[in-house]
Protein backbone atom coordinates (compact mmCIF):
# COMPACT_ATOMS: atom_id res chain seq x y z
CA UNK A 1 -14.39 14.22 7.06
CA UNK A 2 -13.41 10.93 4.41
CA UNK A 3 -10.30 9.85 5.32
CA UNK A 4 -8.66 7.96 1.88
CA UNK A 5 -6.73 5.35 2.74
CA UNK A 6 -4.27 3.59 0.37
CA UNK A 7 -5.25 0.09 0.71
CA UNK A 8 -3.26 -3.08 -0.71
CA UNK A 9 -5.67 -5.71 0.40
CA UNK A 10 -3.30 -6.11 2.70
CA UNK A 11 -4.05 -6.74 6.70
CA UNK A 12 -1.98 -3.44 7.64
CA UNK A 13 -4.17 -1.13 4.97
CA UNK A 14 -7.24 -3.22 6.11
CA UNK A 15 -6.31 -2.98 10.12
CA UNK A 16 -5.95 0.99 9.35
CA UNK A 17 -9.42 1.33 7.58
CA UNK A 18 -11.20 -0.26 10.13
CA UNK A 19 -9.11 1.82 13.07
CA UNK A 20 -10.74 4.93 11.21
CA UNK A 21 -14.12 3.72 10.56
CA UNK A 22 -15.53 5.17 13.78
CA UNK A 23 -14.25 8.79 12.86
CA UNK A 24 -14.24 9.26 9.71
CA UNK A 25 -15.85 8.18 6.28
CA UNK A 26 -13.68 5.41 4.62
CA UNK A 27 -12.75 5.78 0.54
CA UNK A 28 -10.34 3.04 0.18
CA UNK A 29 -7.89 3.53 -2.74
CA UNK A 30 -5.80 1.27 -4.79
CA UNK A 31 -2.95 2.66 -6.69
CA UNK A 32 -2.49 1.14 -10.24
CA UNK A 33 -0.26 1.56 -13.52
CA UNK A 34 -2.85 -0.75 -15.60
CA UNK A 35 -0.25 -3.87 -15.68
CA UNK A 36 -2.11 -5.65 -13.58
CA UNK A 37 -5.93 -6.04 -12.60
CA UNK A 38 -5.01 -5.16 -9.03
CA UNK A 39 -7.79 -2.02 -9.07
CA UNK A 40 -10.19 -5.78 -9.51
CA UNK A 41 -9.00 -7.61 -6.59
CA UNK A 42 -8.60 -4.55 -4.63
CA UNK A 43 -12.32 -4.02 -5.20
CA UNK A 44 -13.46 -7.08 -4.34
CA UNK A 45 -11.81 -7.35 -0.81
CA UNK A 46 -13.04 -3.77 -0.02
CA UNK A 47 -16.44 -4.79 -0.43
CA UNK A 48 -16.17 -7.59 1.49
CA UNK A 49 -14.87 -4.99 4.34
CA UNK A 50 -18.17 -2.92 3.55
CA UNK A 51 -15.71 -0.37 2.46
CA UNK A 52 -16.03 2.45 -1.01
CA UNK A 53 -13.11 2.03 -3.42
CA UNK A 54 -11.46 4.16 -5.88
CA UNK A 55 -8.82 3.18 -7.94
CA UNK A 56 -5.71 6.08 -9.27
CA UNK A 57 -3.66 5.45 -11.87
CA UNK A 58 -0.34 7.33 -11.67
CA UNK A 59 2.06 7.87 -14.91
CA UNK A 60 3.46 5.33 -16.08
CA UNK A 61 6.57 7.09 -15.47
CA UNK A 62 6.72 6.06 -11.87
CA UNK A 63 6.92 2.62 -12.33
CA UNK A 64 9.49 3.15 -15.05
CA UNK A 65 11.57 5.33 -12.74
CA UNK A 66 11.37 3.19 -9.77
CA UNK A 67 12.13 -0.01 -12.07
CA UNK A 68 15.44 1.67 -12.54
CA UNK A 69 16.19 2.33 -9.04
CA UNK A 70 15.50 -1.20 -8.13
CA UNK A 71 18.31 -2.17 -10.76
CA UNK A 72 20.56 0.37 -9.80
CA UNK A 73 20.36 -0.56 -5.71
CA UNK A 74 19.98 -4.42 -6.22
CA UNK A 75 16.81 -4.02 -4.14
CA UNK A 76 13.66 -2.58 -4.23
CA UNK A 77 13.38 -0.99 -0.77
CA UNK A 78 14.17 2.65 -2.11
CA UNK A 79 12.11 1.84 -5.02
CA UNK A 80 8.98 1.47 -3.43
CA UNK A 81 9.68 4.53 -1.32
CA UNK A 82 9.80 6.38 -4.24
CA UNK A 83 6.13 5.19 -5.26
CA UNK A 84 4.85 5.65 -2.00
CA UNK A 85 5.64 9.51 -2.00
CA UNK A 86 4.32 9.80 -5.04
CA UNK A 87 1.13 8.31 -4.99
CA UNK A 88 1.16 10.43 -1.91
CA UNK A 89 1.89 13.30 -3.73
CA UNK A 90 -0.27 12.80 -6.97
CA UNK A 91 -3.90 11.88 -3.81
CA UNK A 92 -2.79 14.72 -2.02
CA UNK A 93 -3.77 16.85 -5.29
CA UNK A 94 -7.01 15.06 -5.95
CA UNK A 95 -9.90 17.17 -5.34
CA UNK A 96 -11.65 16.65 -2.05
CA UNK A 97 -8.77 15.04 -0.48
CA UNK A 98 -8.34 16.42 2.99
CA UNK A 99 -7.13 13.32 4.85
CA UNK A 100 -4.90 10.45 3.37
CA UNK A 101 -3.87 7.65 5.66
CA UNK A 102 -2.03 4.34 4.74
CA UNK A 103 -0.68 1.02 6.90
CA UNK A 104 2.31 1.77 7.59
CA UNK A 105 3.94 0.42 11.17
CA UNK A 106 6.79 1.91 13.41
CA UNK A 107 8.68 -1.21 12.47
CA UNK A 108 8.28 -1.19 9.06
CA UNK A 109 11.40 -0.26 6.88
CA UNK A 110 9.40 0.03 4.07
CA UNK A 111 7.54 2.17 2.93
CA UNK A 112 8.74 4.31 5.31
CA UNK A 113 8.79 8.26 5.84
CA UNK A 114 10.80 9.95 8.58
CA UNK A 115 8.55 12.64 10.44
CA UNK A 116 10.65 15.48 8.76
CA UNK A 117 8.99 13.74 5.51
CA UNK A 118 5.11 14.05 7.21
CA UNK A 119 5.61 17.62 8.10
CA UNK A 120 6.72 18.78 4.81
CA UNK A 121 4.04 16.69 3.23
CA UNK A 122 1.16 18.35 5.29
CA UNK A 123 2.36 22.10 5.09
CA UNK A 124 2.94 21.78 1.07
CA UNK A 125 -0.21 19.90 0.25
CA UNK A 126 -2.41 21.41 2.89
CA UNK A 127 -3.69 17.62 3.58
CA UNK A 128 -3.43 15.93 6.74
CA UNK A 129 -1.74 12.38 6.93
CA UNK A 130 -1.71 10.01 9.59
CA UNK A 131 -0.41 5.99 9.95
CA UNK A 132 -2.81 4.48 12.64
CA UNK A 133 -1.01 1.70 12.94
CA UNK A 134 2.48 3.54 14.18
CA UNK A 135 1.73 3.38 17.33
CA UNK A 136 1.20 -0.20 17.43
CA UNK A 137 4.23 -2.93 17.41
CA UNK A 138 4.26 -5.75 15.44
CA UNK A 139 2.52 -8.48 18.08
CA UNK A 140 0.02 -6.13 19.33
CA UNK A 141 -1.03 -5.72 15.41
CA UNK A 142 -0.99 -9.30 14.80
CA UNK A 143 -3.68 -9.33 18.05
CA UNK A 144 -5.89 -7.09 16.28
CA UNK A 145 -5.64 -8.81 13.21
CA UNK A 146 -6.47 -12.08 14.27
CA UNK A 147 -9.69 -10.34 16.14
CA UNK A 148 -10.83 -8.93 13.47
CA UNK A 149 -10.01 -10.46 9.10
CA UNK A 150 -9.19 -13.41 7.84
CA UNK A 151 -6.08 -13.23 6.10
CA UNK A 152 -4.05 -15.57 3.31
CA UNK A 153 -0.41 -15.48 3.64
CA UNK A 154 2.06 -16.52 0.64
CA UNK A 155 5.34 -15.47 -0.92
CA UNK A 156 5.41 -12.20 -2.46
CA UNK A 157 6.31 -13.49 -5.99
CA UNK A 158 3.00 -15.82 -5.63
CA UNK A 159 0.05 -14.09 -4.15
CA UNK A 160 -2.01 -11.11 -6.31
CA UNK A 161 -1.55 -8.38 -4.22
CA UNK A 162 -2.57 -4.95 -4.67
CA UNK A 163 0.42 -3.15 -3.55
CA UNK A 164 3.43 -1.53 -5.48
CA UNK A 165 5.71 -4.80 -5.10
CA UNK A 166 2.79 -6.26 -7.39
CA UNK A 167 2.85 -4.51 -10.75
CA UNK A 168 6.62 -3.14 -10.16
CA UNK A 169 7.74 -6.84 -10.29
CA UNK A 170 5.33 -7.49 -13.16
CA UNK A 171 7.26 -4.44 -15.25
CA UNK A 172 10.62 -6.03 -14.26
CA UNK A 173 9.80 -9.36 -15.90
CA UNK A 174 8.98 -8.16 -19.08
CA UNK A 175 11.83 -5.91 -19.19
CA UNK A 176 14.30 -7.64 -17.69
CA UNK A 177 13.39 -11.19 -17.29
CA UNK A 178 11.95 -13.46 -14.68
CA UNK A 179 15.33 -14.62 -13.56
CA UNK A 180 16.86 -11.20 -13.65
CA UNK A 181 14.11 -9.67 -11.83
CA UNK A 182 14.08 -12.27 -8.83
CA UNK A 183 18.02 -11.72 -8.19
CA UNK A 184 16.87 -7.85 -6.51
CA UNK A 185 14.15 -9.06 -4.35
CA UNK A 186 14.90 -10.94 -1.36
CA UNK A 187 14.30 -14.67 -1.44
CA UNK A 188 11.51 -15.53 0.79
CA UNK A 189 9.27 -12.78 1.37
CA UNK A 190 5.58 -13.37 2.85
CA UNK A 191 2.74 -11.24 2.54
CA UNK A 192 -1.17 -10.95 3.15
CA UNK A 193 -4.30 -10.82 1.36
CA UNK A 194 -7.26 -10.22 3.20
CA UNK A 195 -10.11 -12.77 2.67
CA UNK A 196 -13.04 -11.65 4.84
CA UNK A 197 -13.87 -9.28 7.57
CA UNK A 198 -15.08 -10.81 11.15
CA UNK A 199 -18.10 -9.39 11.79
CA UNK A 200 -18.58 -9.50 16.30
């Protein structure tokens, strides 16, 4: 079976891919809205994990609605919830999707989906889901990680990421300003890119 795994670039969506590798088939996919070139970089660091990539590009409609729930909470938590469920949604009815995974950890607050959420997903789209890394807290994952890639680390506003932060805080700026746009993400936020994989 391929297992599709929405993949950032990130260490968690990297971690996850390589967690699978021995079970499944691995089709890494970037989610885009064509502000970016994140589909590029997202490419790039997938090859370097000996990984196949596919890039989706969801209406732009997404982006537009979680843009105004980001200005309507004063954060962008709930926002990229939104875009997580559905990108879910929109691979889940992708044909030959049987299996989507993604990086999310127990501890993360976001993305996040509640196991009410996972159900309902699986029984509507007839697709299994799974999180590899849920089982795993937050030192125990940085274990693996340092096993296994070699990561960058730099403030979220900085570093070209392939995530949903990216290209929903690209759509803020031009329609709401740089300044604007900073005051509903937190201040100092750091996240990975993943540079190489180490091969043992």
């Amino acid at each position: 079976m391929k297992a599709h795994v929405l993949f950032s670039g990130g260490k968690d969506s990297s971690l996850s891919a390589l967690i699978l590798e021995p079970y499944f088939e691995v089709q890494l996919v970037t989610c885009n809205f064509g502000i970016l070139p994140t589909g590029e970089v997202a490419k790039q660091i997938a090859d370097e994990l000996g990984f196949s990539h596919m890039v989706i590009q969801p209406p732009m409609e997404i982006l537009e609605n979680a843009a105004e729930i980001v200005q309507k909470d004063g954060f962008p938590n709930g926002a990229i919830n939104y875009i997580h469920k559905q990108v879910l949604e929109l691979l889940a009815k992708t044909e030959g999707v049987e299996l989507i995974a993604d990086g999310l950890r127990r501890d993360d607050r976001v993305p996040h989906l509640e196991h009410s959420e996972i159900q309902s997903f699986e029984d509507r789209n007839k697709t299994l889901y799974c999180s590899p890394l849920m089982g795993f807290g937050r030192f125990t994952i940085n274990e693996m990680i340092e096993s296994n890639l070699v990561i960058t680390e730099e403030e979220s506003a900085v570093i070209l990421k392939c995530d949903y932060e990216a290209e929903l805080r690209e759509y803020l700026y031009r329609e709401i300003g740089v300044d604007e746009t900073h005051q509903h993400f937190p201040k100092s936020h750091k996240q990975s890119r993943v540079i190489s994989r180490i091969r043992k």
